[in-house]
N, C-alpha and C. Protein backbone atom coordinates (compact mmCIF):
# COMPACT_ATOMS: atom_id res chain seq x y z
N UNK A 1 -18.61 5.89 15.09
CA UNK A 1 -18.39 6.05 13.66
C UNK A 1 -19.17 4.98 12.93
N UNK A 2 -20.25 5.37 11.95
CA UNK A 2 -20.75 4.54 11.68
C UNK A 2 -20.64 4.34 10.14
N UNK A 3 -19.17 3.72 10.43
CA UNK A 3 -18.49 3.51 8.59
C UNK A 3 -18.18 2.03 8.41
N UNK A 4 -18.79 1.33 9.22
CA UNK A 4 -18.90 -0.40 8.89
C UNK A 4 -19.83 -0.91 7.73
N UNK A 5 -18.96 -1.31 6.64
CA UNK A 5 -19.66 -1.95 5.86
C UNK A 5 -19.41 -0.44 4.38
N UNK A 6 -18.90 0.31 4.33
CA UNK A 6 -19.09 1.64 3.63
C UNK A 6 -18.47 1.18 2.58
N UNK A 7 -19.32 1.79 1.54
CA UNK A 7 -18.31 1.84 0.13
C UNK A 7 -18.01 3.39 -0.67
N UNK A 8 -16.99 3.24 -0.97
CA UNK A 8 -16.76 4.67 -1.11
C UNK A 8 -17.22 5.32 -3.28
N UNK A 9 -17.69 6.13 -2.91
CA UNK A 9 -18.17 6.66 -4.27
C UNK A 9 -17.54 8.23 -4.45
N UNK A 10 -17.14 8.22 -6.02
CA UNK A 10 -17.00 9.97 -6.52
C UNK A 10 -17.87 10.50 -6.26
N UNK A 11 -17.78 11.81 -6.84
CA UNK A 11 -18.70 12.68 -6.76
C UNK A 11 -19.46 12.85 -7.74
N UNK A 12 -19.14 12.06 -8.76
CA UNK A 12 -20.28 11.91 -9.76
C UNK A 12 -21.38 11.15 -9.79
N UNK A 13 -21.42 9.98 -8.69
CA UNK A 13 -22.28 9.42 -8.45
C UNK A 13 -21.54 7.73 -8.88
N UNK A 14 -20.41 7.80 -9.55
CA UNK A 14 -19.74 6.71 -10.37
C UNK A 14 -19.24 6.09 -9.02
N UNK A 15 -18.87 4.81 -9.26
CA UNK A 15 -17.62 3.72 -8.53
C UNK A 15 -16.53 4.69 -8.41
N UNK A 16 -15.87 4.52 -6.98
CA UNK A 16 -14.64 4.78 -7.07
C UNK A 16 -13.92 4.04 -7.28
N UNK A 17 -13.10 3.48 -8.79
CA UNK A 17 -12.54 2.59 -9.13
C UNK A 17 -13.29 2.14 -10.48
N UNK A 18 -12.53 1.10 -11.13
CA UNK A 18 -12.80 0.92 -12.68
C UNK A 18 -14.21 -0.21 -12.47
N UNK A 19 -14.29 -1.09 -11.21
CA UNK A 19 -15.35 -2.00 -10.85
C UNK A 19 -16.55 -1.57 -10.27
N UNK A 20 -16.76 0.19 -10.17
CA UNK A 20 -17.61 0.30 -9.70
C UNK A 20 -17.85 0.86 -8.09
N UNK A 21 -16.90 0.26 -7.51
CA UNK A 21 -17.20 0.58 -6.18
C UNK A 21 -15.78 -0.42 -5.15
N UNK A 22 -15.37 0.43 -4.19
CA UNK A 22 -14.04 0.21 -3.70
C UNK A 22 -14.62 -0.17 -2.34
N UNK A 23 -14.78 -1.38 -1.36
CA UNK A 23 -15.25 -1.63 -0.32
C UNK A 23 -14.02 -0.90 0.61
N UNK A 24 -14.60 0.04 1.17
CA UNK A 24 -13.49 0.76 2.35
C UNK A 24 -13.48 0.43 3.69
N UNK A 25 -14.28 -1.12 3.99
CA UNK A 25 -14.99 -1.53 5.42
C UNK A 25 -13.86 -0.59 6.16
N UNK A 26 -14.12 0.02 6.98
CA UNK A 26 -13.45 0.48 8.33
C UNK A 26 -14.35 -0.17 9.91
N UNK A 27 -13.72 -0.72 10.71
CA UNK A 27 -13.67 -1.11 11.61
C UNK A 27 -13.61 -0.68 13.18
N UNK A 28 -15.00 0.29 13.38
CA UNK A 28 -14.67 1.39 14.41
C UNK A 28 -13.84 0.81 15.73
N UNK A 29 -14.57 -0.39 15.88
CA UNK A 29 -13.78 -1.52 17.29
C UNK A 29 -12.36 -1.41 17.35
N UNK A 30 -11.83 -1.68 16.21
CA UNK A 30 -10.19 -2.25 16.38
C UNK A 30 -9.22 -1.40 16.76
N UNK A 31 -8.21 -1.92 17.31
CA UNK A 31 -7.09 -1.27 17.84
C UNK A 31 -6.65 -0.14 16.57
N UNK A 32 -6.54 -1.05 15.69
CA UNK A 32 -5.80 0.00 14.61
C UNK A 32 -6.21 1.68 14.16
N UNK A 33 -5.88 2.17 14.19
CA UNK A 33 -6.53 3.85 13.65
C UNK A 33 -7.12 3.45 12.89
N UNK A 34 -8.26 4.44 12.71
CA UNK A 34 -9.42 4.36 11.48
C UNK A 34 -8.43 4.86 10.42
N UNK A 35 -7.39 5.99 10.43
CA UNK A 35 -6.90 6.38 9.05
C UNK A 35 -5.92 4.97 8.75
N UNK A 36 -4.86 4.66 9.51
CA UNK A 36 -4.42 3.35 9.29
C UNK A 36 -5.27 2.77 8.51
N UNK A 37 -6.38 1.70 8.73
CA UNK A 37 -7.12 1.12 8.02
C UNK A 37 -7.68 1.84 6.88
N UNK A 38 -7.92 3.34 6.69
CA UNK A 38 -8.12 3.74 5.40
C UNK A 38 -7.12 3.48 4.56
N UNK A 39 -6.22 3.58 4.90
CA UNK A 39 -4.72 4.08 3.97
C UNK A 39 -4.51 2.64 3.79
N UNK A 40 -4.79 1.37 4.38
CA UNK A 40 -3.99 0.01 3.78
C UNK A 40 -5.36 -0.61 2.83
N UNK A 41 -6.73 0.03 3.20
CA UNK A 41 -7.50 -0.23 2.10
C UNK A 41 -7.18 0.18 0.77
N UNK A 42 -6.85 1.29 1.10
CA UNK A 42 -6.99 2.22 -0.52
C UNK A 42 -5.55 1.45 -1.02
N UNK A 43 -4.98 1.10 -0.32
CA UNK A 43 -3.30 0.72 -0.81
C UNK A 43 -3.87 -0.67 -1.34
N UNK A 44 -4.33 -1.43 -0.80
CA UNK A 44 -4.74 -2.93 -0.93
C UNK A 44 -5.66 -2.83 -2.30
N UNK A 45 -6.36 -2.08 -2.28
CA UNK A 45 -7.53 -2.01 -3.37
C UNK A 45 -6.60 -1.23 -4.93
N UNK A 46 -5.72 -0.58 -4.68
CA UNK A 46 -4.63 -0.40 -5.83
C UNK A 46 -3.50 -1.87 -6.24
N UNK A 47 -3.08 -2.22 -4.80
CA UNK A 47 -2.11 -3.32 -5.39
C UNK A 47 -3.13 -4.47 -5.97
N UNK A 48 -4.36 -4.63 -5.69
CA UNK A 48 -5.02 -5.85 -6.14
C UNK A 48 -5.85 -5.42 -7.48
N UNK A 49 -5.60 -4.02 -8.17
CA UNK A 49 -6.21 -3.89 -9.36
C UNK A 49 -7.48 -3.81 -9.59
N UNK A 50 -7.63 -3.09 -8.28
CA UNK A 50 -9.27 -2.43 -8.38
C UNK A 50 -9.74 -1.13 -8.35
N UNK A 51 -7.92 -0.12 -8.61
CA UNK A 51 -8.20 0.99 -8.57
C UNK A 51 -6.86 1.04 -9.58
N UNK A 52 -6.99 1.38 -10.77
CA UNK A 52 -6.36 1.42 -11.57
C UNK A 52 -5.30 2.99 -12.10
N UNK A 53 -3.97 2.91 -12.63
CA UNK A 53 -3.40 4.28 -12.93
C UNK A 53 -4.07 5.06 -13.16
N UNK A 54 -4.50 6.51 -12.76
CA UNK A 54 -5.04 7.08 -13.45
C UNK A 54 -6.16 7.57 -13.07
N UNK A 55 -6.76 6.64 -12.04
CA UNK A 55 -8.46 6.72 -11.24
C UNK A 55 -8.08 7.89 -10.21
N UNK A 56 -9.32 8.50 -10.65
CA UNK A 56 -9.11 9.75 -10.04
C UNK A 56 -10.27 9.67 -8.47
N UNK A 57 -9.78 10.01 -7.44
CA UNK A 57 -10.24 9.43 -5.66
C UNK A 57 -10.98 10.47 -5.36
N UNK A 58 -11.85 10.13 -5.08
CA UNK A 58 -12.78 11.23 -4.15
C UNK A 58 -12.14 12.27 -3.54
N UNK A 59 -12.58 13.44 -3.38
CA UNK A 59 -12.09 14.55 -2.93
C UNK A 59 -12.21 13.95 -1.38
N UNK A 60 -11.24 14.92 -0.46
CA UNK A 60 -11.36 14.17 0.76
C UNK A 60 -12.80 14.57 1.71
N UNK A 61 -13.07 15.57 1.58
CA UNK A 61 -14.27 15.81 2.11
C UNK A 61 -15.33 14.66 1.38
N UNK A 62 -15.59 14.60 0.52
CA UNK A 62 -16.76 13.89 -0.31
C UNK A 62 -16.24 12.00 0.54
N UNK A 63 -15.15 11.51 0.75
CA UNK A 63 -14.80 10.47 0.95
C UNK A 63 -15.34 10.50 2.37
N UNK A 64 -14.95 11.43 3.32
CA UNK A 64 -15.11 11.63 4.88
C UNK A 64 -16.65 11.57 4.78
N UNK A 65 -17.44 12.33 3.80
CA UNK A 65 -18.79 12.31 4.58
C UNK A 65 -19.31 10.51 3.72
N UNK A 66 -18.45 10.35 2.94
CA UNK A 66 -19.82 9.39 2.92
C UNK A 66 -19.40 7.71 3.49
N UNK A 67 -17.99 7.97 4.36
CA UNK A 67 -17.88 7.35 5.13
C UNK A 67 -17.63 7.84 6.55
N UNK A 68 -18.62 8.23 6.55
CA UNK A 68 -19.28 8.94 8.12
C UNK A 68 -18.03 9.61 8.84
N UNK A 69 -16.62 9.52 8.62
CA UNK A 69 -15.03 9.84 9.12
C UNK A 69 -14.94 11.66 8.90
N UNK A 70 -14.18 12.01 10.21
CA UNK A 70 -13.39 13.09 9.86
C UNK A 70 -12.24 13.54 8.35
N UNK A 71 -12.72 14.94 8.32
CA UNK A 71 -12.53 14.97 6.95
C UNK A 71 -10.96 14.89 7.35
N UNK A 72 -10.15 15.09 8.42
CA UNK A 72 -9.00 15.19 8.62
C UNK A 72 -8.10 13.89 8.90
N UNK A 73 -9.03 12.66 9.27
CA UNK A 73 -8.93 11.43 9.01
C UNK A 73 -8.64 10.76 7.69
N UNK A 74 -9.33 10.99 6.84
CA UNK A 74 -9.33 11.15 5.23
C UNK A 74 -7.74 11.76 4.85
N UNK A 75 -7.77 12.92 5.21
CA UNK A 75 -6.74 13.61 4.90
C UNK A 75 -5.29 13.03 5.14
N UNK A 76 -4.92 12.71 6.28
CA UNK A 76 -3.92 11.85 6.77
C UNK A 76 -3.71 10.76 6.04
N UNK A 77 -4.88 9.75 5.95
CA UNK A 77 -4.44 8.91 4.94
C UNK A 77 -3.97 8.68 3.52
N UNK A 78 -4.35 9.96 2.73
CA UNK A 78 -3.50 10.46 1.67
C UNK A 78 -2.55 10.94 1.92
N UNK A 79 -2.54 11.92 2.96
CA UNK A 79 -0.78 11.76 2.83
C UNK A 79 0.07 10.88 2.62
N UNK A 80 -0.36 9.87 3.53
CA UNK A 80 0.33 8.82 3.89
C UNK A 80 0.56 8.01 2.67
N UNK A 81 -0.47 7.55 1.93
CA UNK A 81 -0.54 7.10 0.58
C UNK A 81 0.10 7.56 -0.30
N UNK A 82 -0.07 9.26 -0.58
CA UNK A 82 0.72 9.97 -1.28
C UNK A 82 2.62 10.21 -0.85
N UNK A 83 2.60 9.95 -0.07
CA UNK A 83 4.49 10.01 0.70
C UNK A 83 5.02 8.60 0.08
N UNK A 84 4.10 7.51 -0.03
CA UNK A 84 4.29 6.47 -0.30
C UNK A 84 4.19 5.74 -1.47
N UNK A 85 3.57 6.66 -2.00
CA UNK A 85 3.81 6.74 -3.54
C UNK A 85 2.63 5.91 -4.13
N UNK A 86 1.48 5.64 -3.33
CA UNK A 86 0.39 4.85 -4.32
C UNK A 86 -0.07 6.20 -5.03
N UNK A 87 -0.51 7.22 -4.69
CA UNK A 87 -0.74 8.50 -5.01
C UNK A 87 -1.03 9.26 -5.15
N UNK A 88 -1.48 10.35 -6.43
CA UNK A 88 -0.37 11.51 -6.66
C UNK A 88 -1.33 13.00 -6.58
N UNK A 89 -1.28 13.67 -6.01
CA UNK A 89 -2.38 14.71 -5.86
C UNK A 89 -1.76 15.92 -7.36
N UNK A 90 -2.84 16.14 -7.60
CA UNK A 90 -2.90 16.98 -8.77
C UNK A 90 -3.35 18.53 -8.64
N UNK A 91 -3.36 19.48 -7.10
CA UNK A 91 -3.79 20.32 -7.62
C UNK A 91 -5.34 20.25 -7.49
N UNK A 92 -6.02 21.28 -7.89
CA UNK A 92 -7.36 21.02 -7.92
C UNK A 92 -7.94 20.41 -8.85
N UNK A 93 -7.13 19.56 -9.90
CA UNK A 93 -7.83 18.55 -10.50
C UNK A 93 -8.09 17.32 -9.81
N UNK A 94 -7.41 16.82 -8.65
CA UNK A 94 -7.66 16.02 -7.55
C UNK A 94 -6.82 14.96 -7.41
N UNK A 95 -6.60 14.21 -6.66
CA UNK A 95 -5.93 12.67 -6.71
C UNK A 95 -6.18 11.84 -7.41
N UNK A 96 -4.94 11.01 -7.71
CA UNK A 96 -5.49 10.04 -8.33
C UNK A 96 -4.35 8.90 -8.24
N UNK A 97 -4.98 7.74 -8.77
CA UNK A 97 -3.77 6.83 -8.04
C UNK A 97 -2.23 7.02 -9.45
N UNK A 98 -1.68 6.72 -8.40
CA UNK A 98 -0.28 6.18 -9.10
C UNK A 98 0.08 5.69 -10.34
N UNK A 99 0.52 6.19 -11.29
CA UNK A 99 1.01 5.54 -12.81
C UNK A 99 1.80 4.21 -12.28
N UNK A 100 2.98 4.19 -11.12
CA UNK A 100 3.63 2.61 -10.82
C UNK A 100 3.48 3.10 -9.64
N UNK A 101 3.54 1.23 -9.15
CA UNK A 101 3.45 0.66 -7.96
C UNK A 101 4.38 0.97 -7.18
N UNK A 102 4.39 1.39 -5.88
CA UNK A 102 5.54 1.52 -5.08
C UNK A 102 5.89 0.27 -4.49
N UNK A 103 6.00 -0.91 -5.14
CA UNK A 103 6.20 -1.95 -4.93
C UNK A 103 8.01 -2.28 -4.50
N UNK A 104 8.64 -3.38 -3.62
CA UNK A 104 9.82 -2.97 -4.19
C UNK A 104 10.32 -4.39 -5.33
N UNK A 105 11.63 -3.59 -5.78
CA UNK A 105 11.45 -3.99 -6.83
C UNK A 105 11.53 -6.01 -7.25
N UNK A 106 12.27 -6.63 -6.29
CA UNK A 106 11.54 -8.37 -6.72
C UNK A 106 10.23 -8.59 -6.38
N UNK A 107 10.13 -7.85 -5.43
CA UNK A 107 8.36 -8.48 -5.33
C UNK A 107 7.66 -7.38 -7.29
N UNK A 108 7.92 -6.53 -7.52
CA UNK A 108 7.75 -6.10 -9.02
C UNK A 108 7.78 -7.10 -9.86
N UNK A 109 9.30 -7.18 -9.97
CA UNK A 109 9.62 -8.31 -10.77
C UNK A 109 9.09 -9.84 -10.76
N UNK A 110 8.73 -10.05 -9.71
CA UNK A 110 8.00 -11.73 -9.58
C UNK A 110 6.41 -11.68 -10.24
N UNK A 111 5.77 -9.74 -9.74
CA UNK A 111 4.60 -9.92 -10.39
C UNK A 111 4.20 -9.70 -11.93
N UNK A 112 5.81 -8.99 -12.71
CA UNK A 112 5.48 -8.92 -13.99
C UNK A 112 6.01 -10.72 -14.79
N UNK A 113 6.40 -11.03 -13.93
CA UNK A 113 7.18 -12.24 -14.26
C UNK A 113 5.62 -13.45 -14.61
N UNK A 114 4.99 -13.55 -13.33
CA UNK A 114 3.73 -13.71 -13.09
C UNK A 114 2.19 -13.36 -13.87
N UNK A 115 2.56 -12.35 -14.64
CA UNK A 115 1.63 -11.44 -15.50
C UNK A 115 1.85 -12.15 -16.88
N UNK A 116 3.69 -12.24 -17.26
CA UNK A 116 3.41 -12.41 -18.50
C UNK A 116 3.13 -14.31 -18.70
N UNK A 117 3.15 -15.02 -17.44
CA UNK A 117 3.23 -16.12 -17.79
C UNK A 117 1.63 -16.65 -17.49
N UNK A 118 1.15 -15.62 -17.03
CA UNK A 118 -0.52 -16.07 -17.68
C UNK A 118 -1.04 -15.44 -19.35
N UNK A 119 -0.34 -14.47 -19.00
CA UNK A 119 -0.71 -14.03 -20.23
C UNK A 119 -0.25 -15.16 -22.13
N UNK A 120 1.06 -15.29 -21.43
CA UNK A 120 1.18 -16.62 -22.51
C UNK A 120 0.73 -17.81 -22.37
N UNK A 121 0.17 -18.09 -21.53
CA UNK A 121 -0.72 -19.04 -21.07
C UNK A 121 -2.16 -19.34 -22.06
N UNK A 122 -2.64 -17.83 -21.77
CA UNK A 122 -4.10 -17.40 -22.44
C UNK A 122 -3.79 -17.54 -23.98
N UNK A 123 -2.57 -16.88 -24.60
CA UNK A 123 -2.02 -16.57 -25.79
C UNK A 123 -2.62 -18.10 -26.27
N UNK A 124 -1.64 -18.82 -25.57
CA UNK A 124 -1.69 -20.39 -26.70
C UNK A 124 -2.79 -20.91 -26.24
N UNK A 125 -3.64 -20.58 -25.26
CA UNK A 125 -5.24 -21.42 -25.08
C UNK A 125 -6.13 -21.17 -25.76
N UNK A 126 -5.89 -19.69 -26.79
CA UNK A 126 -6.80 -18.65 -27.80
C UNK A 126 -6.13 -19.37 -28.76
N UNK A 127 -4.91 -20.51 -29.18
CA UNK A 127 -4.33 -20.49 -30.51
C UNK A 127 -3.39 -19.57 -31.20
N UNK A 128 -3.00 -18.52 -30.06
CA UNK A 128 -1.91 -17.44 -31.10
C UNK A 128 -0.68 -17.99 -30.59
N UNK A 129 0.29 -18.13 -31.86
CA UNK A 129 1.60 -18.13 -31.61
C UNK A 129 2.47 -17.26 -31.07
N UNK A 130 3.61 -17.53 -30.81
CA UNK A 130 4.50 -16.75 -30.14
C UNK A 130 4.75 -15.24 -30.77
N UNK A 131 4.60 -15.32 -31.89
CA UNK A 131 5.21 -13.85 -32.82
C UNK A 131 3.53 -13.21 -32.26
N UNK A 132 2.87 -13.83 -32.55
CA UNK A 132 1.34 -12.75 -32.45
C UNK A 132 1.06 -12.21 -31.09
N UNK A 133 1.69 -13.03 -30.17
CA UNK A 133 1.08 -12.73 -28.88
C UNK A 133 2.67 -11.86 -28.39
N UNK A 134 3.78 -11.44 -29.10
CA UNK A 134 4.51 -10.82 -28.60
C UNK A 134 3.58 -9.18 -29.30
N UNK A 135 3.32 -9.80 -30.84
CA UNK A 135 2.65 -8.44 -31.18
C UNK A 135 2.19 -7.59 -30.04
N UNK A 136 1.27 -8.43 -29.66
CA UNK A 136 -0.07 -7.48 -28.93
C UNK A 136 0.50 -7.29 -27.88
N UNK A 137 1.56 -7.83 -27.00
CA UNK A 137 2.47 -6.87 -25.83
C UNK A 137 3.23 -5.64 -26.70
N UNK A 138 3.57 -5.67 -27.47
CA UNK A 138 4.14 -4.64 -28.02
C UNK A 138 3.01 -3.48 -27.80
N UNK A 139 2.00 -3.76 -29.10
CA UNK A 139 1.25 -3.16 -29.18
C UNK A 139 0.18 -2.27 -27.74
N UNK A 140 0.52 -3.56 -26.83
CA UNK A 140 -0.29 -2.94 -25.92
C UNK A 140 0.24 -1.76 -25.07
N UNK A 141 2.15 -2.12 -24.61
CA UNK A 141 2.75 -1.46 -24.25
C UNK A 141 3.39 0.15 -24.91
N UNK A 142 3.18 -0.06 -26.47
CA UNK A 142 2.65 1.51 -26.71
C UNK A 142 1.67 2.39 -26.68
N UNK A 143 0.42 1.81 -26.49
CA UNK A 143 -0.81 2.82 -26.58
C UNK A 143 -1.05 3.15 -24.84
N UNK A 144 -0.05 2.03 -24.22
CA UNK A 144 -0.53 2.40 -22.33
C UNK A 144 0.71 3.68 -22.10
N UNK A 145 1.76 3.23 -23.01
CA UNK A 145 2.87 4.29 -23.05
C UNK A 145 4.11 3.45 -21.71
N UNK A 146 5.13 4.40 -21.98
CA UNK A 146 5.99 4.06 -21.43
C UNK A 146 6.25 5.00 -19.83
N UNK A 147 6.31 4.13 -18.77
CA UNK A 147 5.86 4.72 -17.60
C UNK A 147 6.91 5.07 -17.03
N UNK A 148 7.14 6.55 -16.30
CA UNK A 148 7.89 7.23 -15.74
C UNK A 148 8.44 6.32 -14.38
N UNK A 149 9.81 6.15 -13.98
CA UNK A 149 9.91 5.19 -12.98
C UNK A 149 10.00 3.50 -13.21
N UNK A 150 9.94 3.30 -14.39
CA UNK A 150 9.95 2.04 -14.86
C UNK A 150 11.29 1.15 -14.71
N UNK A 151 10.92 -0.20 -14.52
CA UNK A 151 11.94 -0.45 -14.13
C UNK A 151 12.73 -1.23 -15.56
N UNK A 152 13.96 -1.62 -15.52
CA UNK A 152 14.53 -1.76 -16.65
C UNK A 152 15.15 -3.41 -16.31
N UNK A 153 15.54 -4.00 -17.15
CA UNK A 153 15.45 -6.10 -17.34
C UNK A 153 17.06 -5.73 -16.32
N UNK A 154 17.02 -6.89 -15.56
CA UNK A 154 18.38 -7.05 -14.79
C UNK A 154 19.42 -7.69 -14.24
């Protein structure tokens, strides 16, 4: 299998992912299954915010050939992804990742905890006060919308 070093692309010719391009190294040597290692890439490359809600994944054939893998290899690992909730197949509009993280929920909570305390961080290093920089969470959290599965303060 000669998928060492592979990066995986749509079919439009675009990045798979908002950066352009999702490094899928697979590792023909290792003990681990090649779909294993697909499925904790694509999982790894969502929890680290390089494949964002919404990004829609290569069809599985288009993923298999252009990382040299069985298209049924491919396949397995969406399941697996998809059972697991990174995600969500659409039908023939295609996959795409997950609106939320199947994270559970303190490790959630430590990373929104984590999120907002850079984010107020940045707030007062730009000079905005507390009322302005709650604005723009407001603001931001209506135009991204309110996400199905969300978790609630506890």
């Amino acid at each position: 299998m000669e998928a060492t070093g592979a990066q995986a692309r749509s079919q439009t010719g675009g990045g798979m992912g908002h950066d352009g391009a999702v490094d899928l190294r697979i590792e023909p040597s290792s003990k681990t299954p090649v779909s294993t290692q697909l499925r904790d890439r694509i999982a790894a490359a969502i929890g680290g915010g390089r494949l964002l809600p919404g990004d829609r994944l290569p069809t599985v054939r288009a993923l298999a050939e252009e990382l040299g893998l069985a298209a049924n290899t491919v396949a397995r690992a969406y399941r697996e992804l998809e059972s697991a909730g990174w995600i969500v197949g659409r039908g023939r509009r295609g996959t795409f990742v997950a609106d939320t993280l199947p994270s559970a929920p303190d490790e959630a909570e430590a990373r929104l905890a984590a999120a907002a305390d850079r984010f107020a961080r940045r707030a007062r290093q730009l000079g905005f006060g507390s009322a302005r920089a709650l604005g723009e969470i407001r603001r931001a959290v209506r135009e991204h919308g309110s996400r199905a599965g969300g978790r609630s303060p506890g």
